[in-house]
Protein backbone atom coordinates (compact mmCIF):
# COMPACT_ATOMS: atom_id res chain seq x y z
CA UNK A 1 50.62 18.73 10.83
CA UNK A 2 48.45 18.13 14.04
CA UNK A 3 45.51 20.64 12.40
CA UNK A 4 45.94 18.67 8.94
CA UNK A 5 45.34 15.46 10.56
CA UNK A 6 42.20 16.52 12.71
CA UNK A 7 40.76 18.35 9.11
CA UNK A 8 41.25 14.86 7.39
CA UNK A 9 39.27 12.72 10.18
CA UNK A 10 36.56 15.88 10.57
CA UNK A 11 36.09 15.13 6.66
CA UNK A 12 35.82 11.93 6.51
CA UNK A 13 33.61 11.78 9.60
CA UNK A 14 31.32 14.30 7.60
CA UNK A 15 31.59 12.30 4.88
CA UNK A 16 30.37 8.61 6.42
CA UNK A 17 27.49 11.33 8.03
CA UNK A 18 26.66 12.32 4.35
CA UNK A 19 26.26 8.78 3.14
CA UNK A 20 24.23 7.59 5.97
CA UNK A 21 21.92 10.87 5.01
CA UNK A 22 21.30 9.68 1.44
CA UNK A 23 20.66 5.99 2.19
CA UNK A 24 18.05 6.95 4.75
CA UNK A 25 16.81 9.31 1.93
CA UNK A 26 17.13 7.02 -0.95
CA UNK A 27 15.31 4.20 1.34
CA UNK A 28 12.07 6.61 2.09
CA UNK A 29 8.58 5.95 0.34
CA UNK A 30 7.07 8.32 -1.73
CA UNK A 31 3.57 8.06 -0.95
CA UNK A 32 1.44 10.94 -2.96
CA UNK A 33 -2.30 11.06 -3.09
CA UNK A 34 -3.94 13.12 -5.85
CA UNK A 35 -7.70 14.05 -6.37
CA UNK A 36 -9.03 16.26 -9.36
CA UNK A 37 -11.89 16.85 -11.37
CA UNK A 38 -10.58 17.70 -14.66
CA UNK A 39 -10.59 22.19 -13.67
CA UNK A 40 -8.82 21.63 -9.99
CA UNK A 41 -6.80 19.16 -8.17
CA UNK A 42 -5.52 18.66 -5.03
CA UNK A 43 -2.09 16.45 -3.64
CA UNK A 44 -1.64 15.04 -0.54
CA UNK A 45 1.69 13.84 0.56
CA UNK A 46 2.74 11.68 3.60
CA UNK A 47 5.50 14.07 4.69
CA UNK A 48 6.13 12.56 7.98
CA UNK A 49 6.61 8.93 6.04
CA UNK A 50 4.80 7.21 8.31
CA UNK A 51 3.11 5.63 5.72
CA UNK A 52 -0.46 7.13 6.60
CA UNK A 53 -2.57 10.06 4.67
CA UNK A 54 -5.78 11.25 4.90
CA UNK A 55 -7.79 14.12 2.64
CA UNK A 56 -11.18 15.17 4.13
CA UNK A 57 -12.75 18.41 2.08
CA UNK A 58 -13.76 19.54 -1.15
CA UNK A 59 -13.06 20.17 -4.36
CA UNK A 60 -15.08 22.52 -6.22
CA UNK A 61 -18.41 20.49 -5.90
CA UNK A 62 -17.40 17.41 -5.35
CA UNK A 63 -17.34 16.49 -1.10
CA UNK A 64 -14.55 14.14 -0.28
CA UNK A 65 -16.42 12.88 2.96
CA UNK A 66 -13.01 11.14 3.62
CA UNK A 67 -9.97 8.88 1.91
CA UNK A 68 -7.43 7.59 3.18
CA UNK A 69 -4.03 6.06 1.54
CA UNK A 70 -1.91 3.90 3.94
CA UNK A 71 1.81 1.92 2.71
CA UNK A 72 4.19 0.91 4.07
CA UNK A 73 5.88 1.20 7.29
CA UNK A 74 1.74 0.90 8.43
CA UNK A 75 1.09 -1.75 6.32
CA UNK A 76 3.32 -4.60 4.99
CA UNK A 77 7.15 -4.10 4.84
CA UNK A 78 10.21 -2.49 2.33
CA UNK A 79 10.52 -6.16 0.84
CA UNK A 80 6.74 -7.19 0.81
CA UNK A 81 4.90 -3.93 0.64
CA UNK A 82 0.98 -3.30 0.90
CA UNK A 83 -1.23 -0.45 0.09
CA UNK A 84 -4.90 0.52 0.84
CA UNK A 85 -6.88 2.92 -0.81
CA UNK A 86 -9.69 3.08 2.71
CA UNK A 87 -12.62 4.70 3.65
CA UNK A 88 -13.12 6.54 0.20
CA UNK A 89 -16.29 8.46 0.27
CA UNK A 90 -17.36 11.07 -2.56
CA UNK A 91 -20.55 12.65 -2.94
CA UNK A 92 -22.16 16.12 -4.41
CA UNK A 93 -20.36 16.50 -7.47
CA UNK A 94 -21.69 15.87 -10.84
CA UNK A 95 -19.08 14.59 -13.36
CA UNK A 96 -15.82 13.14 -13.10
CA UNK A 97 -13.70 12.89 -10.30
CA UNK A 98 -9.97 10.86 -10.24
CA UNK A 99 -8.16 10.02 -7.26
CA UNK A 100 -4.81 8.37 -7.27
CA UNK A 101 -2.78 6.78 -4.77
CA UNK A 102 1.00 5.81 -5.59
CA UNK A 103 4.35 5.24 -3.60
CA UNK A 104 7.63 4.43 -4.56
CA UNK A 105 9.68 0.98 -2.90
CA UNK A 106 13.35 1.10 -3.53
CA UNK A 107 14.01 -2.41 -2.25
CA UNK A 108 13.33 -5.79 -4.58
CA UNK A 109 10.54 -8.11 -3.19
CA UNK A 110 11.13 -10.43 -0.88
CA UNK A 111 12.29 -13.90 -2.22
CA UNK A 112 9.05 -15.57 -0.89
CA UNK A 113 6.69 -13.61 -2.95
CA UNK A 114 5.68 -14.21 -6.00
CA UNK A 115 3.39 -10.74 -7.22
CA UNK A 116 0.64 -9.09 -5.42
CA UNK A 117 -3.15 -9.66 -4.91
CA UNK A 118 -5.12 -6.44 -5.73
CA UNK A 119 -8.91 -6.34 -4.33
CA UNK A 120 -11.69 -3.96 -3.79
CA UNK A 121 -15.31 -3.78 -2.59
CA UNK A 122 -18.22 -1.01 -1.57
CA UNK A 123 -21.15 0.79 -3.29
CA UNK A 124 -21.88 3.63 -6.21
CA UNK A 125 -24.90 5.76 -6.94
CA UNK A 126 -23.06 6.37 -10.52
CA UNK A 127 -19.58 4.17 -11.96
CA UNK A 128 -16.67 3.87 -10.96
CA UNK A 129 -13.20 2.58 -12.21
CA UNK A 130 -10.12 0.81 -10.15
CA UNK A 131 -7.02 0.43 -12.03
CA UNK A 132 -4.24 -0.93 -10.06
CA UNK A 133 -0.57 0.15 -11.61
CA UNK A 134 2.47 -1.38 -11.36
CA UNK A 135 5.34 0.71 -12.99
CA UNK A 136 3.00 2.97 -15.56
CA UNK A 137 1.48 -0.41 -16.29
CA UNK A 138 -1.97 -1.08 -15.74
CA UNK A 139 -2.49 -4.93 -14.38
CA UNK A 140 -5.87 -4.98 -13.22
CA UNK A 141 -8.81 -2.57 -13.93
CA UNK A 142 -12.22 -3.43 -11.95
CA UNK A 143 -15.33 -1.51 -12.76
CA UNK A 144 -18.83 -0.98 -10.93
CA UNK A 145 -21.98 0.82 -12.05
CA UNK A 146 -24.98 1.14 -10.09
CA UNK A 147 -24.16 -0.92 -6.73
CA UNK A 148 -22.23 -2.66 -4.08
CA UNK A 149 -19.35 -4.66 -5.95
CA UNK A 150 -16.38 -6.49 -5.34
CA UNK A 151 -13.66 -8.42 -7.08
CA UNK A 152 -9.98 -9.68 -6.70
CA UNK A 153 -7.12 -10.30 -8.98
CA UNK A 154 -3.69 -11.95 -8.52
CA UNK A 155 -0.89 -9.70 -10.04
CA UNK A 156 2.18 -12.42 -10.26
CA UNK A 157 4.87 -10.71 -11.38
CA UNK A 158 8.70 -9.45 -10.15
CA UNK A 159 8.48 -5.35 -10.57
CA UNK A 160 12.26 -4.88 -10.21
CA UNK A 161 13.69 -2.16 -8.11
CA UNK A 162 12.89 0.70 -7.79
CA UNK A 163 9.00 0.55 -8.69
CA UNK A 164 6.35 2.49 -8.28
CA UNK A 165 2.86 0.66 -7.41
CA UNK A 166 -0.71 2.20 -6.76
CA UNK A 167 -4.23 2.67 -7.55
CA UNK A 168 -5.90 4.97 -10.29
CA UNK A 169 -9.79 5.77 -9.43
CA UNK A 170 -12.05 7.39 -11.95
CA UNK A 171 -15.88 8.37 -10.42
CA UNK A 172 -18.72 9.12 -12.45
CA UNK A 173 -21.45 10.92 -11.16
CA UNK A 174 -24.47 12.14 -12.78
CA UNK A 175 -25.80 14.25 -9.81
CA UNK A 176 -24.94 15.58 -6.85
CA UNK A 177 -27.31 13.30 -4.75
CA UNK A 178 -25.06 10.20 -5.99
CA UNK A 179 -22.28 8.41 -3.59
CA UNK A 180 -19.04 6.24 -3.90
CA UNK A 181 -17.72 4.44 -1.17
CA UNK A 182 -15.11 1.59 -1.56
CA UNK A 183 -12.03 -0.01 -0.28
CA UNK A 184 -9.10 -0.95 -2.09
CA UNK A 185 -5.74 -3.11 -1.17
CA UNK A 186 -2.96 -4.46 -3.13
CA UNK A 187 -1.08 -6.84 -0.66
CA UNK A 188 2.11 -9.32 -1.25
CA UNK A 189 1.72 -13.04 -2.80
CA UNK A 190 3.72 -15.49 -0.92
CA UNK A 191 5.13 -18.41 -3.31
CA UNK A 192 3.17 -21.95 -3.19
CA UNK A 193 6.63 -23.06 -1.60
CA UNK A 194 6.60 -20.08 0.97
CA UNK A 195 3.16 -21.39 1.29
CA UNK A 196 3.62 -24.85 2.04
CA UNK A 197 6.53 -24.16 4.69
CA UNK A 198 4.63 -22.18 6.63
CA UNK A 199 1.79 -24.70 7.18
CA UNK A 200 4.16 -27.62 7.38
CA UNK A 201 5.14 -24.90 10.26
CA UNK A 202 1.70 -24.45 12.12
CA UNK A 203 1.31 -28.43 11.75
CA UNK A 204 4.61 -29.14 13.36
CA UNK A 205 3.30 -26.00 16.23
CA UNK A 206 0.26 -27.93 16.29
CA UNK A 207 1.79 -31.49 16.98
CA UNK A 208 4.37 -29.85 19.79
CA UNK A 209 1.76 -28.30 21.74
CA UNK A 210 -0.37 -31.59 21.51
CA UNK A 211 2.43 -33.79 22.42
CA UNK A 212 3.37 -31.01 25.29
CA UNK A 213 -0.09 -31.21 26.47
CA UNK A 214 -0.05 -34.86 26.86
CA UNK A 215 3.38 -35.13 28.17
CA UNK A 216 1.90 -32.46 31.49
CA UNK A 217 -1.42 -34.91 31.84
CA UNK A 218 1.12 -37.37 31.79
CA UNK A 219 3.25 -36.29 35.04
CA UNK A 220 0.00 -34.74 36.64
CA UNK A 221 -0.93 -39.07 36.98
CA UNK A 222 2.60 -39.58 37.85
């Protein structure tokens, strides 16, 4: 009876062990970062899940100088995530070249934000494309030819949970001697209420530290 009882706790201790495992799983990003030229490709995943990859290298003639892809736990949190697609720099190929960035958030947005605000910026020697997708769905596509460029674009909507959010980059080049370089970000939207707390917030900050600083002067006469 006494080796019955100790089996019964050792399984159910292994058992609490087993469903701590798959939360921790189930809570992990997915961050994957994918670059091909239509005959070879290359992934990149963030394997340590530190939010944080970086691809410097080649691909058949195309030199990825550097890109980076960062998400959460470096930037933003589970419940208000942010990505950036940083530091991309492609030269020498002549063609097409597609780079993707995506990870996977298992927890619903926060109940301050209302959507996501996607922006980009940098310079091309050919075109380039940035489509920023939000469960297979594309939201907001920028394009560039010939340039520096830049442009912004609110994305208010609730994704649900799980979702899967990221950037889709297509590069046109029509000789080696052109460049891309660009940044990219998708970050969270607070809500105009969120909003409006937190600068009735800094005001009321403001007005504590003015009325501290008087009350000192105040007893420094006294």
């Amino acid at each position: 009876m006494k080796t019955k009882s100790i089996s019964r706790v050792t399984v159910l201790f292994l058992g609490c062990l087993l469903l701590v495992f798959v939360g921790i799983v189930s809570s992990a990003n997915a961050l994957v970062m994918t670059i091909s030229d239509g005959l070879n490709s290359q992934t990149i995943t963030d394997d340590d899940g530190d939010g944080h990859i970086t691809y410097i290298g080649s691909l058949d003639s195309w030199l990825i100088n550097v890109v980076t892809g960062l998400s959460v736990p470096m930037l933003g949190e589970e419940d208000a995530p942010e990505m950036d697609l940083a530091s991309l720099n492609v030269s020498g190929g002549s063609g097409t070249l597609t780079i993707t960035l995506f990870d996977t958030f298992n927890t619903p947005l926060h109940t301050g934000i209302s959507g996501f605000h996607t922006m980009w910026g940098g310079t091309t020697g050919g075109s380039v494309t940035l489509d920023t997708i939000i469960n297979g769905t594309t939201y907001a596509s920028f394009s560039a030819t010939g340039g520096s460029f830049s442009d912004a674009q609110d994305i208010l909507i609730d994704p649900g949970s799980p979702y899967t959010m990221g950037f889709n980059a297509t590069i046109n080049h029509n000789s080696g001697a052109q460049v891309t370089s660009f940044d990219a970000n998708i970050a969270p939207v607070p809500e105009p209420a969120t909003i409006i707390l937190m600068g009735s917030g800094l005001i009321g900050l403001g007005g504590w530290v003015r009325r501290r600083q008087l009350s000192d002067k105040h007893k420094e006469k006294g």
